[in-house]
C-alpha atoms as a PDB file:
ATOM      1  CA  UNK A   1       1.118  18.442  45.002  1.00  0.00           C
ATOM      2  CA  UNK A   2      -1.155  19.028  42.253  1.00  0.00           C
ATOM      3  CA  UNK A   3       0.459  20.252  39.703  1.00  0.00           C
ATOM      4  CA  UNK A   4      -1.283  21.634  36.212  1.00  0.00           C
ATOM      5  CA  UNK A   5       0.405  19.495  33.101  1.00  0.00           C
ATOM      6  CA  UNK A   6      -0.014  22.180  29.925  1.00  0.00           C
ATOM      7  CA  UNK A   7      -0.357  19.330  27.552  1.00  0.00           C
ATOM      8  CA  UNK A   8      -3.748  18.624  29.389  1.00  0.00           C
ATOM      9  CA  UNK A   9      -5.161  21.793  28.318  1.00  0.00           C
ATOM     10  CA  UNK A  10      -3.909  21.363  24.747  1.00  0.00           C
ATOM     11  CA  UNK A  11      -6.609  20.559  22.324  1.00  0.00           C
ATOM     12  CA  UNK A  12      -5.226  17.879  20.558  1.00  0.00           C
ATOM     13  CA  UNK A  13      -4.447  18.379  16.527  1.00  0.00           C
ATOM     14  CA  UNK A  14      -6.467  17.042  13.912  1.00  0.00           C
ATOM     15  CA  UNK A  15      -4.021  14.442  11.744  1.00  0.00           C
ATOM     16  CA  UNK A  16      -4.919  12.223   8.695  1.00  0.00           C
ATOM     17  CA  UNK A  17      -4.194   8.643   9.114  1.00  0.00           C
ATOM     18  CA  UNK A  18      -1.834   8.819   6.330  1.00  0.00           C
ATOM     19  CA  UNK A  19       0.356  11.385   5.129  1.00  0.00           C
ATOM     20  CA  UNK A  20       1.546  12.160   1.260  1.00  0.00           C
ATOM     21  CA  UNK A  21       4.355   8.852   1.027  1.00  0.00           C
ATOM     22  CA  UNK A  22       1.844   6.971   2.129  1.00  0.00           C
ATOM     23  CA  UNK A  23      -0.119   7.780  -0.568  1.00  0.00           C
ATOM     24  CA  UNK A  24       2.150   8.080  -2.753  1.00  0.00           C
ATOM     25  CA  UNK A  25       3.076   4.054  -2.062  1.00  0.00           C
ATOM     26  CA  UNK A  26      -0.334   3.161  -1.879  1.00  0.00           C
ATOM     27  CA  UNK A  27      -0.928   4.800  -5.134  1.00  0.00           C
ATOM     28  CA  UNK A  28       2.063   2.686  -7.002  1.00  0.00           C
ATOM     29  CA  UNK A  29       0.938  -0.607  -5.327  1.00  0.00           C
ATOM     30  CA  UNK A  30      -2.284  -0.294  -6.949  1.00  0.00           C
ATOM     31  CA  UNK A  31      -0.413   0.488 -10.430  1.00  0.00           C
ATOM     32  CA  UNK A  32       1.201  -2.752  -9.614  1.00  0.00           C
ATOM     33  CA  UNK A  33      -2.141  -4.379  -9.151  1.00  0.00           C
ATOM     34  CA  UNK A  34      -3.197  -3.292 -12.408  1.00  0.00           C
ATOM     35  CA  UNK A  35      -0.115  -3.901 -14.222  1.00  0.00           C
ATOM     36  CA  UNK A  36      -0.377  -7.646 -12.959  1.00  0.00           C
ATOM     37  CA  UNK A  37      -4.214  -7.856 -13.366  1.00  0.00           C
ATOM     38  CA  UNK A  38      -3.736  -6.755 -16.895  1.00  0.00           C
ATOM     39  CA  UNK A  39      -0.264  -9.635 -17.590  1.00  0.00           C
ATOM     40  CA  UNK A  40      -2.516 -12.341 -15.894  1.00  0.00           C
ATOM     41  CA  UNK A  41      -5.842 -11.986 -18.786  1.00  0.00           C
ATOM     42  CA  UNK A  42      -5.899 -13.317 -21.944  1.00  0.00           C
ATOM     43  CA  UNK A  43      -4.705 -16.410 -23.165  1.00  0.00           C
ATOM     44  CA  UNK A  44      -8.066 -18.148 -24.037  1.00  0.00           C
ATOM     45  CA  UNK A  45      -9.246 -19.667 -27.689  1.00  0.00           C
ATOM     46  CA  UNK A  46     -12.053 -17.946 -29.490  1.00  0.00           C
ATOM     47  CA  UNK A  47     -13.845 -21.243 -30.561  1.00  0.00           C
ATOM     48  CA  UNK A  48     -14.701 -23.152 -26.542  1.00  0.00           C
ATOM     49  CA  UNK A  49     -14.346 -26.462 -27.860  1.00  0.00           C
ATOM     50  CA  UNK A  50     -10.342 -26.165 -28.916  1.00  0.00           C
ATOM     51  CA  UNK A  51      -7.540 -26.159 -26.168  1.00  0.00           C
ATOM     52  CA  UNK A  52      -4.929 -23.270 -25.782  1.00  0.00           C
ATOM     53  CA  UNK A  53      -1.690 -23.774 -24.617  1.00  0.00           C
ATOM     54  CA  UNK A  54      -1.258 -20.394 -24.450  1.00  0.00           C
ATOM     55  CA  UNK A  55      -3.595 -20.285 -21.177  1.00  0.00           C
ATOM     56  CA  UNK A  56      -0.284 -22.159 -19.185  1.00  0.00           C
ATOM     57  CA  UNK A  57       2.327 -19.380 -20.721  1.00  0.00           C
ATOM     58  CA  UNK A  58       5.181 -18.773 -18.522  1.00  0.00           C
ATOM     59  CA  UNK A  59       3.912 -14.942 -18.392  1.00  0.00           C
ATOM     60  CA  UNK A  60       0.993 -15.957 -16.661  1.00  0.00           C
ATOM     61  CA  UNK A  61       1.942 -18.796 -14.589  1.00  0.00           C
ATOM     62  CA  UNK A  62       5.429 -16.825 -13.141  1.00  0.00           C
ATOM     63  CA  UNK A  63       5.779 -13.430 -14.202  1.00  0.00           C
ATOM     64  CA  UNK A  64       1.918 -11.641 -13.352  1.00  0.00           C
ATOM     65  CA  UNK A  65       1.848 -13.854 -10.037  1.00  0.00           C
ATOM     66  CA  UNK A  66       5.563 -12.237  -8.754  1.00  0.00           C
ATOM     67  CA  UNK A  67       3.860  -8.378  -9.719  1.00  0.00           C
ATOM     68  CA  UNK A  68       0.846  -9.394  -8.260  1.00  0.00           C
ATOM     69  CA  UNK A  69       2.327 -10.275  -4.914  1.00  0.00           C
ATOM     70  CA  UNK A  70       4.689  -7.133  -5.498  1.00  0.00           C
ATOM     71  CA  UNK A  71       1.990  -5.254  -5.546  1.00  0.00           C
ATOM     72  CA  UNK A  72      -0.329  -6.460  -2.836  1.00  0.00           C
ATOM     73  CA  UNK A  73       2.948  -6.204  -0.658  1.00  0.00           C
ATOM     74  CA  UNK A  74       3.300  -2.486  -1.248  1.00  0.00           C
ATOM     75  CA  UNK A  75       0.042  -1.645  -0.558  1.00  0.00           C
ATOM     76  CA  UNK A  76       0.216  -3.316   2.928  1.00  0.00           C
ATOM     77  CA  UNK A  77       3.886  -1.253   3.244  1.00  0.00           C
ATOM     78  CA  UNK A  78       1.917   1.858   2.535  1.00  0.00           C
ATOM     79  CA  UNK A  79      -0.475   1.065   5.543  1.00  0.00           C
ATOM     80  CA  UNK A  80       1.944   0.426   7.920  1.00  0.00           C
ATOM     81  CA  UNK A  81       4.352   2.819   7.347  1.00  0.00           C
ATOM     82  CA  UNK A  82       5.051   5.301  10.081  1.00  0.00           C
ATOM     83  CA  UNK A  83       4.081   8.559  10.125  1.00  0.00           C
ATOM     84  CA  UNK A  84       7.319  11.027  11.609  1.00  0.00           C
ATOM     85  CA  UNK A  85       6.663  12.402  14.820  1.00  0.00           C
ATOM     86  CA  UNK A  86       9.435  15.430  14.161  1.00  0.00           C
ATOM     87  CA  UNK A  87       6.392  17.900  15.889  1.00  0.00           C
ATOM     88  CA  UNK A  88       5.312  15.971  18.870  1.00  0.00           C
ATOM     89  CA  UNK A  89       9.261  15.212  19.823  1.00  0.00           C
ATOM     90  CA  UNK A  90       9.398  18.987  20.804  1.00  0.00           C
ATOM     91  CA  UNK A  91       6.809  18.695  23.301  1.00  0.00           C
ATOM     92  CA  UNK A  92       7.885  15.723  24.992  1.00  0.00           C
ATOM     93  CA  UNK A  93      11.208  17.574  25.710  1.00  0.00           C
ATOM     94  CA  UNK A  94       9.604  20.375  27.400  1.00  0.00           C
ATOM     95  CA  UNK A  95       7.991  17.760  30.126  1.00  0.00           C
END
């Protein structure tokens, strides 16, 4: 009745928590961060006491909000991607 299972007496592998796409998205949700981060500053007056209209520009009220969201998005994509399980597939067959 007792039978020996030969994945018990596997060690198991040592595996990242991400693998290269992951980085790879990670890495170009952050560039979107920036990018966004970068559209969103400026816009203020030199002198403190005189008013800018510039500060409500359509650039920063619509356009760096949509990349910042884009970006914060794909970073969240990047950790919750899958990894492939191609190698472990094989093993569960054999069972």
């Amino acid at each position: 009745m007792a039978t020996t299972n030969s994945t018990q007496t596997e060690s198991p592998k040592m595996q990242f928590a991400f693998e290269s796409k992951n980085y790879m998205v990670l890495i170009a949700g952050v560039i979107l961060l920036a990018i966004g981060f970068i559209t969103l500053s400026g816009g203020g007056s030199k002198d403190p006491n005189q008013f800018s209209d510039d500060l409500f520009s359509s650039r920063r009220m619509v356009v760096a909000p949509i990349i910042l969201m884009l970006g914060y998005l794909t970073v969240g994509y990047s950790i919750l991607m899958k990894r492939d399980n191609n190698n472990n597939t094989s093993s569960e067959d054999n069972q």
